[in-house]
Each structure stands twice: as structure tokens, then as C-alpha cells.
C-alpha atoms as a PDB file:
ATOM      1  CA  UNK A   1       0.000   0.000   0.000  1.00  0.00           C
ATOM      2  CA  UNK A   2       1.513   3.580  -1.080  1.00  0.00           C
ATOM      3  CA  UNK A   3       1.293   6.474   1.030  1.00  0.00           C
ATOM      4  CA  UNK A   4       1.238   9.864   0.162  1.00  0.00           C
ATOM      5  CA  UNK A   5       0.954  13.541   1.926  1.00  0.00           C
ATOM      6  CA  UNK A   6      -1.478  16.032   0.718  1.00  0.00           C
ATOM      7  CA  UNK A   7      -0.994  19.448   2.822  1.00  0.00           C
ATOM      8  CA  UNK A   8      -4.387  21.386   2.665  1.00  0.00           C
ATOM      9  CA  UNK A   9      -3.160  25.156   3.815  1.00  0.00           C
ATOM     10  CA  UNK A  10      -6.648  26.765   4.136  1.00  0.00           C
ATOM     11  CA  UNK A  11      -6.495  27.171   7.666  1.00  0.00           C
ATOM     12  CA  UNK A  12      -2.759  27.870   8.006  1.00  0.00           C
ATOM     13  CA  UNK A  13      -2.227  30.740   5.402  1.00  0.00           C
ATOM     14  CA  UNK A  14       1.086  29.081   4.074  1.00  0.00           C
ATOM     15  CA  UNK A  15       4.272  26.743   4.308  1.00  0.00           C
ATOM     16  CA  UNK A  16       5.046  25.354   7.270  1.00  0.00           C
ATOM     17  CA  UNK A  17       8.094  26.005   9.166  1.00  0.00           C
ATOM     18  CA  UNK A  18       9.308  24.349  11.882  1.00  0.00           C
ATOM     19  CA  UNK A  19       9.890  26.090  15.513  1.00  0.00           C
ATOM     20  CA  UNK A  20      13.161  25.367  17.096  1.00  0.00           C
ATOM     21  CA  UNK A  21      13.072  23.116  20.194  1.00  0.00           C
ATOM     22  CA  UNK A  22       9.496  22.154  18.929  1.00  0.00           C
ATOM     23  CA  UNK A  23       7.356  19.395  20.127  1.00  0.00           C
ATOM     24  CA  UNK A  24       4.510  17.374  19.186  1.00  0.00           C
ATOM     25  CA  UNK A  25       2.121  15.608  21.014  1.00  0.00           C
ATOM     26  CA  UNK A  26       0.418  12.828  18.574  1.00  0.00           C
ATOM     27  CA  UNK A  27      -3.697  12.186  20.200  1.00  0.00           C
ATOM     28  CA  UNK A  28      -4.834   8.419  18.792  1.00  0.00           C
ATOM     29  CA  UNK A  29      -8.676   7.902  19.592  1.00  0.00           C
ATOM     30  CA  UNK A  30     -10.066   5.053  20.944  1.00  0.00           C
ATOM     31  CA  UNK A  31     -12.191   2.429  19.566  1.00  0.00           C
ATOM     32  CA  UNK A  32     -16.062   3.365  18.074  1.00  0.00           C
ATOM     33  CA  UNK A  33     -14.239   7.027  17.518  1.00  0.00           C
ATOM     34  CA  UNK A  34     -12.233   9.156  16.107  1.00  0.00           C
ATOM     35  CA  UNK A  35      -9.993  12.277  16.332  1.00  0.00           C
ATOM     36  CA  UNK A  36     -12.936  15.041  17.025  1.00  0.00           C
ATOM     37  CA  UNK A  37     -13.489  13.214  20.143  1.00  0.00           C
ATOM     38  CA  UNK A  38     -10.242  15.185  21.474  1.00  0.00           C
ATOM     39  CA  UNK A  39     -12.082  18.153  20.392  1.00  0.00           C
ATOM     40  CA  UNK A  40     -15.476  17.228  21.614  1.00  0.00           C
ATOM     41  CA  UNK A  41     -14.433  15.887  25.174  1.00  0.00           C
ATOM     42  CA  UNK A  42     -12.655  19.894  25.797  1.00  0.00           C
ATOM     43  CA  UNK A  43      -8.779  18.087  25.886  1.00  0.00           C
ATOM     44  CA  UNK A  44      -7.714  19.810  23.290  1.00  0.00           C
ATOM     45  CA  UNK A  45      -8.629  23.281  24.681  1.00  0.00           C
ATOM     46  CA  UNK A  46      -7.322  22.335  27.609  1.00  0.00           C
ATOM     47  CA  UNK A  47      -4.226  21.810  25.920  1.00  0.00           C
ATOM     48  CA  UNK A  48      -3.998  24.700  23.975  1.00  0.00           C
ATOM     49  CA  UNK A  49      -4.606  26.705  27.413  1.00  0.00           C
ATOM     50  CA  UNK A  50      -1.531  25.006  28.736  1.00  0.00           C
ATOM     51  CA  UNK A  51       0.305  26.112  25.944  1.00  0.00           C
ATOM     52  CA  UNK A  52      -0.697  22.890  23.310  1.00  0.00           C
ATOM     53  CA  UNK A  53      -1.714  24.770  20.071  1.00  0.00           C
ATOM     54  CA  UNK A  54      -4.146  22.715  17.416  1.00  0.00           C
ATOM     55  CA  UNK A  55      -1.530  21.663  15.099  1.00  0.00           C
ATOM     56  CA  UNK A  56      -4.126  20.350  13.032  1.00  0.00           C
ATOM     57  CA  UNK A  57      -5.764  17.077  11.912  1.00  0.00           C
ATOM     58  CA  UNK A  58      -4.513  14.178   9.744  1.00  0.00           C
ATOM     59  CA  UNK A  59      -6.662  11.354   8.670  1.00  0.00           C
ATOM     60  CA  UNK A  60      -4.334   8.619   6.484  1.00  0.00           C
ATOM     61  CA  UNK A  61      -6.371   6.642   3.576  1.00  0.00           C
ATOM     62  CA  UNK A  62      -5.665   4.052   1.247  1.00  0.00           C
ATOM     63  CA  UNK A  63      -4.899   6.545  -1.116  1.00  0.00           C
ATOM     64  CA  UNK A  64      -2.804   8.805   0.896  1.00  0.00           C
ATOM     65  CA  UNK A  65      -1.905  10.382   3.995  1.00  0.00           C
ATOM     66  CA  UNK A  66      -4.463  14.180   4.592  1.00  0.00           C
ATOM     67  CA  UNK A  67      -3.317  16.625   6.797  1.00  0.00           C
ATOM     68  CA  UNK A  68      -5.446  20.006   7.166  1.00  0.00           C
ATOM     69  CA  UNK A  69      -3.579  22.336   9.325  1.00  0.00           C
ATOM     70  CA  UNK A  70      -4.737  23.889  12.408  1.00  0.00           C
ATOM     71  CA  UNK A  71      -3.782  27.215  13.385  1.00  0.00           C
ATOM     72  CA  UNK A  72      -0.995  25.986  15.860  1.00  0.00           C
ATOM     73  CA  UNK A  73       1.123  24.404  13.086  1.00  0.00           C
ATOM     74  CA  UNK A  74       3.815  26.436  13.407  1.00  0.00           C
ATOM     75  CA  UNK A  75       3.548  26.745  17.206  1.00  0.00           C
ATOM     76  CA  UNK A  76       6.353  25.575  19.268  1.00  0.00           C
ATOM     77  CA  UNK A  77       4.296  22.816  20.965  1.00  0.00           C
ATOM     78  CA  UNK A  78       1.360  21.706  19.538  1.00  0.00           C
ATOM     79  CA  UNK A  79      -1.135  18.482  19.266  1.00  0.00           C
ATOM     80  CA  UNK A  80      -2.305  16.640  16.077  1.00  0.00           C
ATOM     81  CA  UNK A  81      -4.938  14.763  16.305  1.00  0.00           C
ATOM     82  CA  UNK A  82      -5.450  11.365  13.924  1.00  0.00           C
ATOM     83  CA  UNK A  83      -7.931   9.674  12.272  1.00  0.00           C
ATOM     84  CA  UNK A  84      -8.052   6.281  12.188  1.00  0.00           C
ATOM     85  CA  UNK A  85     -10.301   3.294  11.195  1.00  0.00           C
ATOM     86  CA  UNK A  86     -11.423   2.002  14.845  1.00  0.00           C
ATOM     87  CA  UNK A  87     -13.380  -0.871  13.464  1.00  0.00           C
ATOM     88  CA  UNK A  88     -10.490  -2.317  11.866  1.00  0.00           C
ATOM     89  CA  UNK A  89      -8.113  -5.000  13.227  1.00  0.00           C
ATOM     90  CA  UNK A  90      -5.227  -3.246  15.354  1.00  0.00           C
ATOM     91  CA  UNK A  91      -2.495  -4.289  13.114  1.00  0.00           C
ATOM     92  CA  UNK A  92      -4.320  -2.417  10.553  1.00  0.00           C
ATOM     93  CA  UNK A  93      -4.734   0.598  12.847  1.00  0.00           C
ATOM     94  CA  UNK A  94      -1.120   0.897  13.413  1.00  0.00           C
ATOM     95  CA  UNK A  95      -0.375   0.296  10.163  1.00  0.00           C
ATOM     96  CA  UNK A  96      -2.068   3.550   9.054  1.00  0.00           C
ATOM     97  CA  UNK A  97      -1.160   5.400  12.529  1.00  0.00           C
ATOM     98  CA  UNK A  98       2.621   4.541  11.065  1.00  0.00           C
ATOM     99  CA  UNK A  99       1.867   6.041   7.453  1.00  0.00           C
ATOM    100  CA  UNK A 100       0.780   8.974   9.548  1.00  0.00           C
ATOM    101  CA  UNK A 101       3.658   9.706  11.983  1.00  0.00           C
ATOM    102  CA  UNK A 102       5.785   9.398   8.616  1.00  0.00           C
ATOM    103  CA  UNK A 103       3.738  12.563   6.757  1.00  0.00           C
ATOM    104  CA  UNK A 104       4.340  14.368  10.463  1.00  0.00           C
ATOM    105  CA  UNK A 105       8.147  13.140  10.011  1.00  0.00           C
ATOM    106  CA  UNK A 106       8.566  14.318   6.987  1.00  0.00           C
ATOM    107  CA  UNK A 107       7.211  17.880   7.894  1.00  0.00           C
ATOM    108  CA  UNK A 108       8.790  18.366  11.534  1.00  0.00           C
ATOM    109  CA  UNK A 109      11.897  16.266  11.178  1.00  0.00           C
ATOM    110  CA  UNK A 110      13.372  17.472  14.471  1.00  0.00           C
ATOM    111  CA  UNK A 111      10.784  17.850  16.916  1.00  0.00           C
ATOM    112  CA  UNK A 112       9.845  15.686  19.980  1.00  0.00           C
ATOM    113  CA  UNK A 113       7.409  13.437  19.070  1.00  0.00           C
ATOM    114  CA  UNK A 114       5.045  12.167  22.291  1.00  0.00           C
ATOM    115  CA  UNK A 115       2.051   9.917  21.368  1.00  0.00           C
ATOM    116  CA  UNK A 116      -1.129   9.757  23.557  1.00  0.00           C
ATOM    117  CA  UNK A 117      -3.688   7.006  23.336  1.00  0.00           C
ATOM    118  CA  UNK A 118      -7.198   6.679  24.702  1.00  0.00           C
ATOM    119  CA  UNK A 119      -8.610   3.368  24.502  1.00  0.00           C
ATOM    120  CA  UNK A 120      -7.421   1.152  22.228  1.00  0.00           C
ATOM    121  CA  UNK A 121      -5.352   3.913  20.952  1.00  0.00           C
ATOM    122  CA  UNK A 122      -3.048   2.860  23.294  1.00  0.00           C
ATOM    123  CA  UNK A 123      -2.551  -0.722  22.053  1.00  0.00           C
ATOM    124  CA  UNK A 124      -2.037   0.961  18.415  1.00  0.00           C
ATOM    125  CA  UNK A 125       0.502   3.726  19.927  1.00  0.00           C
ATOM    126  CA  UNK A 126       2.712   0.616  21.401  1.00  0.00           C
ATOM    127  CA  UNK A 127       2.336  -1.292  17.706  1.00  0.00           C
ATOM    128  CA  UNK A 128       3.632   1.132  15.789  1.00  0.00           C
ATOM    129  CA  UNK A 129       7.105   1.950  18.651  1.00  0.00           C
ATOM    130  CA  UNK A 130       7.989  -2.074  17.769  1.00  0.00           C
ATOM    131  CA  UNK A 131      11.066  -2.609  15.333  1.00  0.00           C
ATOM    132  CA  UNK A 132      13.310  -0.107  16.288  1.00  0.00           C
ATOM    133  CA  UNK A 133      11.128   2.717  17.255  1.00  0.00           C
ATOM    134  CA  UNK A 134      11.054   3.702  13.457  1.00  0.00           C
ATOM    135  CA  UNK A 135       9.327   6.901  13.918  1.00  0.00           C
ATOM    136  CA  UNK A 136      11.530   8.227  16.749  1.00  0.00           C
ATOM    137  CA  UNK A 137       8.933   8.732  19.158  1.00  0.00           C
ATOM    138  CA  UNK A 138      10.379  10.190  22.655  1.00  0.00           C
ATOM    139  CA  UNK A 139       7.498   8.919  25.043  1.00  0.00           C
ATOM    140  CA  UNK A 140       3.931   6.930  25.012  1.00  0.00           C
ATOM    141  CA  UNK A 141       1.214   8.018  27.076  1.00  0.00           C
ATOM    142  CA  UNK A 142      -1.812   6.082  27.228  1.00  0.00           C
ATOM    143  CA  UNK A 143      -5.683   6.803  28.866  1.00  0.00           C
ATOM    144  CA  UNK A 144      -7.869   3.573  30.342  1.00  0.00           C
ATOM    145  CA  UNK A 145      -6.409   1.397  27.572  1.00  0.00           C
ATOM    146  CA  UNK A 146      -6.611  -2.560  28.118  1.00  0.00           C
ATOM    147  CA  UNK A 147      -3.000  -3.416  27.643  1.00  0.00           C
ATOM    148  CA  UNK A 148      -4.123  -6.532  28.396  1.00  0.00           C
ATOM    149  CA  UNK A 149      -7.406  -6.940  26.648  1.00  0.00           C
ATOM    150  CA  UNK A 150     -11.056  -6.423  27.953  1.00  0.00           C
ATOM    151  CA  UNK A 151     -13.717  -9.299  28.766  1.00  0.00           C
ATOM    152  CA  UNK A 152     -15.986  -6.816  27.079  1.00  0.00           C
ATOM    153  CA  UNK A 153     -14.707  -7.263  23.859  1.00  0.00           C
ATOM    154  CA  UNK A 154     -15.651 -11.199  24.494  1.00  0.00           C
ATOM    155  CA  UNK A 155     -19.246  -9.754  25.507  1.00  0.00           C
ATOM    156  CA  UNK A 156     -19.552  -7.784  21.876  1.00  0.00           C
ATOM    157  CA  UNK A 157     -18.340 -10.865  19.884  1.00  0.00           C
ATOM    158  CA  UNK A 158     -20.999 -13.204  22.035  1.00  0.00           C
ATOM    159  CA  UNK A 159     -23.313 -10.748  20.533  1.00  0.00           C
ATOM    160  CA  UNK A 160     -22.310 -10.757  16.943  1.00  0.00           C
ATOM    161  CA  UNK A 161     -21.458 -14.403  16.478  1.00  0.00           C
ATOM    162  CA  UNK A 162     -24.882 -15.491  18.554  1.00  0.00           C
ATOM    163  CA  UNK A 163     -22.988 -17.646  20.503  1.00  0.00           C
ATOM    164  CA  UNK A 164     -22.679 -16.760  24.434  1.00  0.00           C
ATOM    165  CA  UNK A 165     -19.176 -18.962  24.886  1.00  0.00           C
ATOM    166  CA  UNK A 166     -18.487 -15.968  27.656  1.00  0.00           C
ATOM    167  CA  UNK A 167     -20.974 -14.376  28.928  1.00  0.00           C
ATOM    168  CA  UNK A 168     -24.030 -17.134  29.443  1.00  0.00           C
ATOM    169  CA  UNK A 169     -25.601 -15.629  32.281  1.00  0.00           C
ATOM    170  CA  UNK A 170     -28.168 -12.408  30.895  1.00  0.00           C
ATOM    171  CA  UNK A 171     -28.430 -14.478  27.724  1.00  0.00           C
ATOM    172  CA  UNK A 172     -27.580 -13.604  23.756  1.00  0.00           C
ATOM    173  CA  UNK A 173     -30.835 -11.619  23.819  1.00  0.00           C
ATOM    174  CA  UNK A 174     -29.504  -9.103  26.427  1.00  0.00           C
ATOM    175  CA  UNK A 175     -26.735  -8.792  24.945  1.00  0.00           C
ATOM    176  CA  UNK A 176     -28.032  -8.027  21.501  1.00  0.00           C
ATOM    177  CA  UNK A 177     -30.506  -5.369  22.820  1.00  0.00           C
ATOM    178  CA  UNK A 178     -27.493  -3.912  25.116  1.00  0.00           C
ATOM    179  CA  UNK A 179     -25.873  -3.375  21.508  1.00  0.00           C
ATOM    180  CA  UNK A 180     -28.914  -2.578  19.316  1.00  0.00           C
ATOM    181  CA  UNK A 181     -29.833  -1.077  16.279  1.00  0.00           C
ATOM    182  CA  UNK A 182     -26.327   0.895  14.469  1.00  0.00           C
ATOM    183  CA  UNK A 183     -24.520  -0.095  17.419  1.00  0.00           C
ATOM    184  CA  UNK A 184     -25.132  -3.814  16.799  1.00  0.00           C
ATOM    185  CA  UNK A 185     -24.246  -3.454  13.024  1.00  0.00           C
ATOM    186  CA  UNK A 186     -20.726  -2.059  13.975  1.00  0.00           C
ATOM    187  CA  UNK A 187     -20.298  -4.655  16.446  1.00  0.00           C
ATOM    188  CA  UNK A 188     -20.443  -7.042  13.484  1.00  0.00           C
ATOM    189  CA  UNK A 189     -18.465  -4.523  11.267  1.00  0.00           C
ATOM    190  CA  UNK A 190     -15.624  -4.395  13.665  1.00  0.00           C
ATOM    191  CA  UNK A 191     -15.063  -8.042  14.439  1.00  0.00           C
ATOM    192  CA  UNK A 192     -11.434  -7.810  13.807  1.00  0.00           C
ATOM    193  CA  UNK A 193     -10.804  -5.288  16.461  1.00  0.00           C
ATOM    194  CA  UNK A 194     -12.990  -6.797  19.402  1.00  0.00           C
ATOM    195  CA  UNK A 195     -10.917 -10.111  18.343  1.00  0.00           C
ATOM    196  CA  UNK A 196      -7.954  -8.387  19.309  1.00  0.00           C
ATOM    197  CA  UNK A 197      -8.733  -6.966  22.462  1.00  0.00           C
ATOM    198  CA  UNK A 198      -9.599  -9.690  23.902  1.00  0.00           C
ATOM    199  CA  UNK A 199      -7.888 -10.831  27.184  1.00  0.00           C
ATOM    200  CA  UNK A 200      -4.158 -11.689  26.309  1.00  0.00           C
ATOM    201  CA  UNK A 201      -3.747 -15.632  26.278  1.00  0.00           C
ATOM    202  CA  UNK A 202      -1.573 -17.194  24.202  1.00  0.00           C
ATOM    203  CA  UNK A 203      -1.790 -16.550  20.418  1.00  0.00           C
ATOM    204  CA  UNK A 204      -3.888 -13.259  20.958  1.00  0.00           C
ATOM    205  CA  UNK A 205      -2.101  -9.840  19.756  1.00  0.00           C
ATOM    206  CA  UNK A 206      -2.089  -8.195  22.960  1.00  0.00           C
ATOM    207  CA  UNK A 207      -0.093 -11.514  24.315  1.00  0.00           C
ATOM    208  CA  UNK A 208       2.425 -11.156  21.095  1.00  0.00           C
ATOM    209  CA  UNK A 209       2.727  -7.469  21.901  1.00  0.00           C
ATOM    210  CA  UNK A 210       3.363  -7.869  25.647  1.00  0.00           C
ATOM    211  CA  UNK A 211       6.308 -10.268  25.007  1.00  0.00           C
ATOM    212  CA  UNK A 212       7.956  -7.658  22.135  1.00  0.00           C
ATOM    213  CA  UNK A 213      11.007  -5.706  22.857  1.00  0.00           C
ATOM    214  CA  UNK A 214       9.698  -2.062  23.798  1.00  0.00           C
ATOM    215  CA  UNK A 215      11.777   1.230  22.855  1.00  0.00           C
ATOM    216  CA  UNK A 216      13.680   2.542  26.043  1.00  0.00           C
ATOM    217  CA  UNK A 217      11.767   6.032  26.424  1.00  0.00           C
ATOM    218  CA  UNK A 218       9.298   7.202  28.988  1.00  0.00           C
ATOM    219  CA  UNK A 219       5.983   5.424  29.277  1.00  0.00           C
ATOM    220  CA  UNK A 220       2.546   6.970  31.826  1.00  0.00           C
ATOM    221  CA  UNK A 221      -0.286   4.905  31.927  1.00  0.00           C
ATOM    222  CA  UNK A 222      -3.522   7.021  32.694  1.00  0.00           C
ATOM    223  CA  UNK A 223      -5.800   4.272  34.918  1.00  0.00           C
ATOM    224  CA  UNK A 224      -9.191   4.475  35.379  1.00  0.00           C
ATOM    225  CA  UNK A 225     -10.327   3.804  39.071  1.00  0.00           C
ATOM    226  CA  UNK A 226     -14.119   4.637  39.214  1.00  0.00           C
ATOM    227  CA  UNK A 227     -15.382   4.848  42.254  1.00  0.00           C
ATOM    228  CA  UNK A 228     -16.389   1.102  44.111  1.00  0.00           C
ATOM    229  CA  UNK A 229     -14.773  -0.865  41.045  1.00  0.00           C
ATOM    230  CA  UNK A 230     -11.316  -1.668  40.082  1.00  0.00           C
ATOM    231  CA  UNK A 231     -11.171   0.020  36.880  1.00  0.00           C
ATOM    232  CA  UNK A 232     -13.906   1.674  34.508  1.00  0.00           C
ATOM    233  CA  UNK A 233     -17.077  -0.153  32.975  1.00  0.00           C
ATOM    234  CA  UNK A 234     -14.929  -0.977  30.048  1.00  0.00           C
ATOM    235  CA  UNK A 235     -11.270  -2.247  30.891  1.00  0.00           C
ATOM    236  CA  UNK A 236      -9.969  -3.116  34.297  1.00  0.00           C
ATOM    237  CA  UNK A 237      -7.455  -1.400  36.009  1.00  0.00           C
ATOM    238  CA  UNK A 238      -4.811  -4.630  35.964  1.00  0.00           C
ATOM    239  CA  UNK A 239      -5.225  -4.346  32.057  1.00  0.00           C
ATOM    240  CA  UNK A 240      -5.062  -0.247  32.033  1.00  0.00           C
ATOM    241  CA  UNK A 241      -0.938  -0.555  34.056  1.00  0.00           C
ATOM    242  CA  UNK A 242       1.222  -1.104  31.347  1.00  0.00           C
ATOM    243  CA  UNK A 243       3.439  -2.000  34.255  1.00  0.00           C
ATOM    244  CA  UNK A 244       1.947  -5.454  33.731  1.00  0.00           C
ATOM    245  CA  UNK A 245       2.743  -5.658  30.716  1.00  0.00           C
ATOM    246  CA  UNK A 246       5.983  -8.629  30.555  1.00  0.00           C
ATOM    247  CA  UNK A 247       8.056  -6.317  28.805  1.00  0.00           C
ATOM    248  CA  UNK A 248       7.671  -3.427  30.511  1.00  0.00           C
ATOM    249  CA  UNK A 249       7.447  -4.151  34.104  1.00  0.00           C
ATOM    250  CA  UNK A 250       8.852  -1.671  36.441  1.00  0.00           C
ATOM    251  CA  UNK A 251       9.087   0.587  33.918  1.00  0.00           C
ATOM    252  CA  UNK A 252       5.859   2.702  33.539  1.00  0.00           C
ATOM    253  CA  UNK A 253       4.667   5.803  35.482  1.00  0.00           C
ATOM    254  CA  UNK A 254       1.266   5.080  36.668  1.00  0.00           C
ATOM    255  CA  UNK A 255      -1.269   7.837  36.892  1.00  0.00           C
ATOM    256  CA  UNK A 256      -4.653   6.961  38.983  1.00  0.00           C
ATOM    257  CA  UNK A 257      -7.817   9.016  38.001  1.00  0.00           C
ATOM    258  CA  UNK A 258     -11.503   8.425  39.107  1.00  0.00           C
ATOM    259  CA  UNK A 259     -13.422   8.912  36.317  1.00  0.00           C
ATOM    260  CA  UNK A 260     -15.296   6.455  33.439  1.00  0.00           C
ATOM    261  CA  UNK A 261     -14.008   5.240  30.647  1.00  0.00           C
ATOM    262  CA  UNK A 262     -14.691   8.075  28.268  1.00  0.00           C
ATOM    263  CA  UNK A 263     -12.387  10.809  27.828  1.00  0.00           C
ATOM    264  CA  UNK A 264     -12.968  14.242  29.808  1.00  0.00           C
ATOM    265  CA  UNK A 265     -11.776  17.483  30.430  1.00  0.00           C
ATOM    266  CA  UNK A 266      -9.530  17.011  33.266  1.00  0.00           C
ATOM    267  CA  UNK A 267      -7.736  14.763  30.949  1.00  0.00           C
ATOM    268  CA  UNK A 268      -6.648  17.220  29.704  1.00  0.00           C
ATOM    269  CA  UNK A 269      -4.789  19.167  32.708  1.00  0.00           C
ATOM    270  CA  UNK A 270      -3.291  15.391  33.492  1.00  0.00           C
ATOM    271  CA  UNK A 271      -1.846  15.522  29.879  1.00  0.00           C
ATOM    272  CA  UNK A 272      -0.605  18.675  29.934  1.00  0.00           C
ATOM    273  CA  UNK A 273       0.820  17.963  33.589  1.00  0.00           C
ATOM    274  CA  UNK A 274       2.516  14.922  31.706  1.00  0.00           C
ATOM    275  CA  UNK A 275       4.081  16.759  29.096  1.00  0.00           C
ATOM    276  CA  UNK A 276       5.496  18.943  31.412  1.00  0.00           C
ATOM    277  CA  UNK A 277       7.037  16.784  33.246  1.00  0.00           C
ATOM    278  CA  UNK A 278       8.549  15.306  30.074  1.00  0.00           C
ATOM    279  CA  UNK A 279       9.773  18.639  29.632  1.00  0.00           C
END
């Protein structure tokens, strides 16, 4: 598959140039999403108050990589926030996350490049640092994302295949009404990706991916810790530590938040407190 960059300049009023002692801060959305929810949740005005311009918004394709500036492009730190097919297998995900750290490459060649992941972001961020780190990224930062799978993604696949091999007790009926309607057709859409999440065992992704050599750079794990549960509705904390992940044990700055599993506004502050400290 060929990549290409197409730089749409309407909102920045010409070329880019880069900053000195720039950085970047790379947002990956979650799963059933994409990159307005950064927008739409207040994190990236958050950022921007903290000193995170809206560097702008690329969304890679099969026919090439799309960036449309924001009017922070040529700030000194600034967030870009990607677009990326949630309903497709992981591999896939990072796959096109990769084509679009390249177009950012190839534009800001020098800069610090952090990525944050919500979600299942997270699993893509860590895909795309294996081999090398081949897009020079300086730290990962991921929000509530199951490092270690989800039993929920078990749940959504009882309800698309019909057959309740996990989750007997409220029945395949319950289970389709809990997903009905559009939701239910993406369920069965996104098959790949729930396959993938599921809880690492042996031959799953997330198992593979928790065995691979990691980059040595600075990893925070944002966990969830709503209140009277051990985690959020969605992924459990144990699954949210990256510090339990084999390969990077003892090596991960844990964050604790109470909140769901959705991204919100104080996510933001946390971010920006992360970046600091990054420095």
C-alpha cells in the first residue's frame, strides 16, 4: 500500500516552518471514535490553554496520507490529532497510525514526538514503537487502555457471532438489545478489532505485543479507578498498568484518576501535567 501527503493550507495561510526546540504531542482515539473526540471531550482546549496549540488534523487513507492544518502548526508545541479506522483489526490501525507519523516526520523532522492514546489507541501507539522505534517517538502516554485486553470485547463478539461462549448468564438476547440497532451493526463490522482486544492468552495480539522488545523512552499509563470498582465499565485497572505488561514491568509511570471510561476534560490538565514533566 503507497502512502502519500497532501498538505491542505486553508487554515494555516502558508508553508510550514518548523519552531526550534518544537514538540509534538500525537492524540490516537479510541475504539467506536475518532480524532474530534479530542475536540469534543474539551482536551484539546485544555491543551492549547496550557500552551498545546491545534496543530491540526490528519486522517491517512488508502490513497494517501491528509493533513489540514490547524492554526498551531507552526507553534512551538502543539497536538495533532489522527484519524483512524477504529473498526479495523489493530495491526491495521497501526499500520495507518505509522503512514501517519511518517507525513508528520517528513514535515517536523526534528521535533519531539510524544504519542497519547485513549482506549485502544493505546494498544495501536505501542504497535507502531515495535522494530526499532522507526518513527523516533520520545514517550507513550496512554488513557484507560486494556493493555491486556477487555472481557468486554468477548461480551460484543458473544453478541455478533450469537454464541454466548463468555458471557451465558443475561443471555444472547440481552446482549443483543445492550448493543442494538447501528450499534449492533458495527459490532459485526468491527469483528477484527474486538478479536484483538480480547484478554491476552496465548496466540492473541495483545499476548504477542506484551512479550515484544519495547523502545527505552518514557511510558505513563492514565488508569481508570471509578469509584467502588477496580477500573472503569470498560477495561480493568490490571489491564489499564502497562506496568503489567511482561516487557515493561517496572518501567511505567502510573497515573490513577476516578473517572469512566470516556475521555474528559480534566484529561486534559493530566496531559498537559505529563508533558510537562517530560519537559
Amino acid at each position: 500500500m503507497r502512502f502519500r501527503f497532501f498538505i491542505f493550507l486553508a487554515l494555516s495561510g502558508g508553508l510550514l516552518v518548523r519552531p526550534a526546540g518544537a514538540d509534538i504531542v500525537v492524540l490516537v482515539h479510541g475504539y467506536a471514535s475518532s480524532a474530534n473526540t479530542w475536540e469534543a471531550s474539551g482536551i484539546s482546549s485544555v491543551l492549547e490553554a496550557s500552551g498545546w496549540a491545534r496543530g491540526g488534523i490528519v486522517t491517512p487513507t488508502a490513497s494517501g496520507t491528509y493533513f489540514v492544518p490547524g492554526p498551531g502548526n507552526r507553534a512551538a508545541n502543539k497536538s495533532f490529532s489522527i484519524n483512524l479506522p477504529s473498526e479495523a483489526p489493530l495491526l491495521l490501525q497501526a499500520h495507518y497510525l505509522g503512514a501517519a507519523l511518517l507525513g508528520i516526520r517528513q514535515q517536523y523532522a526534528e521535533e519531539r514526538l510524544i504519542l497519547a492514546g485513549h482506549s485502544a489507541g493505546g494498544v495501536v501507539a505501542r504497535l507502531v514503537l515495535l522494530g526499532g522505534n522507526p518513527y523516533h517517538v520520545n514517550a507513550l502516554i496512554t488513557i484507560a487502555s486494556p493493555h491486556l485486553g477487555t472481557v468486554r470485547a468477548a461480551q460484543g463478539l458473544d453478541a455478533v457471532d450469537s454464541k454466548p461462549f463468555f458471557c451465558p448468564g443475561p443471555g444472547i438476547d440481552f446482549l443483543k438489545s445492550l448493543f442494538g440497532g447501528d450499534d449492533y451493526r458495527y459490532l459485526k463490522y468491527s469483528r477484527g478489532v474486538l478479536i484483538d482486544l480480547l484478554p491476552a492468552s496465548p496466540g492473541s495480539l495483545v499476548f504477542w505485543l506484551n512479550q515484544q522488545a519495547h523502545p527505552d523512552i518514557p511510558y505513563y499509563a492514565v488508569v481508570r479507578q471509578a469509584p467502588f470498582a477496580l477500573g472503569d465499565e470498560l477495561v480493568p485497572a490490571y489491564s489499564q498498568d502497562m506496568n503489567n505488561v511482561p516487557a515493561l514491568h517496572g518501567r511505567v509511570n502510573v497515573q490513577i484518576t476516578s473517572a469512566g471510561h470516556g475521555l474528559v476534560p480534566q484529561d486534559g490538565a493530566l496531559l498537559a501535567d505529563i508533558l510537562a514533566k517530560l519537559g
